[in-house]
Protein backbone atom coordinates (compact mmCIF):
# COMPACT_ATOMS: atom_id res chain seq x y z
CA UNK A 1 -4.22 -18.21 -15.50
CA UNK A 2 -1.59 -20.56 -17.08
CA UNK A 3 -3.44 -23.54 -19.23
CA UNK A 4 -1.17 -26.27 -20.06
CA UNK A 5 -2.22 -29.34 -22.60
CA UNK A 6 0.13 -32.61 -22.14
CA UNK A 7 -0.61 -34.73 -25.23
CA UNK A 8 0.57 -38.74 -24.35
CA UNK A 9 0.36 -41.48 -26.30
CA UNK A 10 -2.37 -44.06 -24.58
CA UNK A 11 0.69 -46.85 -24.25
CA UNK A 12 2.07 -47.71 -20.82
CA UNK A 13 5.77 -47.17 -19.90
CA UNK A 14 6.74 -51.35 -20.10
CA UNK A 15 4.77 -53.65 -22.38
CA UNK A 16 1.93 -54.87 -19.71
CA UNK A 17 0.52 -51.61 -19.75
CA UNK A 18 -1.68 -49.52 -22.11
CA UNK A 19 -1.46 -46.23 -20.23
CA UNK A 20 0.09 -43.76 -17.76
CA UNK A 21 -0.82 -44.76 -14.34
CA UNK A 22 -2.48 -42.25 -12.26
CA UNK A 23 0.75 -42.04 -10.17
CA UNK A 24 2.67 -40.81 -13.13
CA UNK A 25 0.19 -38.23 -14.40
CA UNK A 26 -0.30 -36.52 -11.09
CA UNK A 27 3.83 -36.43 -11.08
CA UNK A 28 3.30 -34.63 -15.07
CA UNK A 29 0.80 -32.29 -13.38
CA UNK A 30 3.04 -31.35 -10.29
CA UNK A 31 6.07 -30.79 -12.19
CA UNK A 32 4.64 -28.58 -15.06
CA UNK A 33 3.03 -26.71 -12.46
CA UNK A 34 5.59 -26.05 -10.39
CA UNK A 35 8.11 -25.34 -13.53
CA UNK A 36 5.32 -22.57 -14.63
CA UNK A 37 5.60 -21.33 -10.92
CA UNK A 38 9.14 -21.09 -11.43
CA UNK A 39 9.65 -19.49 -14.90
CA UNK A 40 6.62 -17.62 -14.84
CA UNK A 41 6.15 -16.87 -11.49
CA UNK A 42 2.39 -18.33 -11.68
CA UNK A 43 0.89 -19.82 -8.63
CA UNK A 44 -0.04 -23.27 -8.35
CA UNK A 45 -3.69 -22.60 -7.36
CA UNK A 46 -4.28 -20.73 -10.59
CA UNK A 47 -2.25 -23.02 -13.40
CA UNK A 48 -4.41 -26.02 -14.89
CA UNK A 49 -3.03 -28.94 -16.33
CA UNK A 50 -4.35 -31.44 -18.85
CA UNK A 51 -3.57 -34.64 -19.83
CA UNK A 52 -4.71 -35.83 -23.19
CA UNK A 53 -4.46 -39.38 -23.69
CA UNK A 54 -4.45 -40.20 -27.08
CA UNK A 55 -4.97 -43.77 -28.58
CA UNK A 56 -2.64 -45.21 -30.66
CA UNK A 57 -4.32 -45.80 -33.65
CA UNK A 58 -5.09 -41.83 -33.55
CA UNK A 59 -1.52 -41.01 -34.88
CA UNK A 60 0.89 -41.83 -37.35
CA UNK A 61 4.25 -40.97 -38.32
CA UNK A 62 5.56 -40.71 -41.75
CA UNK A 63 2.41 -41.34 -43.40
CA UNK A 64 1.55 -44.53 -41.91
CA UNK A 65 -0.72 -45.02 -38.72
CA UNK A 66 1.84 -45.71 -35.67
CA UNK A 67 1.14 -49.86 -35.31
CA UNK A 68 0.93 -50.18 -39.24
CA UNK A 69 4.48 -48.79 -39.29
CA UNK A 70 5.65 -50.40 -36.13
CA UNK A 71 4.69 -53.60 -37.93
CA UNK A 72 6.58 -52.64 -41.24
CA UNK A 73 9.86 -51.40 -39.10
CA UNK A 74 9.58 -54.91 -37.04
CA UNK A 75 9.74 -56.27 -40.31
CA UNK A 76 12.09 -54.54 -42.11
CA UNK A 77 10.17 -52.56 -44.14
CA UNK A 78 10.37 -49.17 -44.70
């Protein structure tokens, strides 16, 4: 029984949104599913996918929280 953890940034694909609609995380499900059932040979009925969201202030990059270095880079700071 496959297990599969998809880790996404909580920030929409355009500006106006602060998430992955529902739309595109049942297409994420589908296609990891079906690649497992292809590589692996795992059936779909037994492979569970999930999708983390995680907020954006809960990362950071090169030592800096993700907007604090958004903010610098916008600025042109490094």
């Amino acid at each position: 029984m496959p297990m599969v953890t998809i880790q996404v940034t909580r920030e929409g694909t355009t500006p106006d949104r602060d998430a992955p609609t529902n739309e595109e995380k049942a297409e994420l499900i589908k296609g990891v599913s079906e690649l497992l059932l292809k590589v692996l040979n795992k059936p779909l009925d037994s492979t569970f996918v999930i999708i983390e969201e995680v907020p954006l202030e809960n990362w950071g990059w090169g030592g800096l929280p993700v907007p604090e270095l958004r903010r610098r880079l916008a600025a042109g700071q490094s």
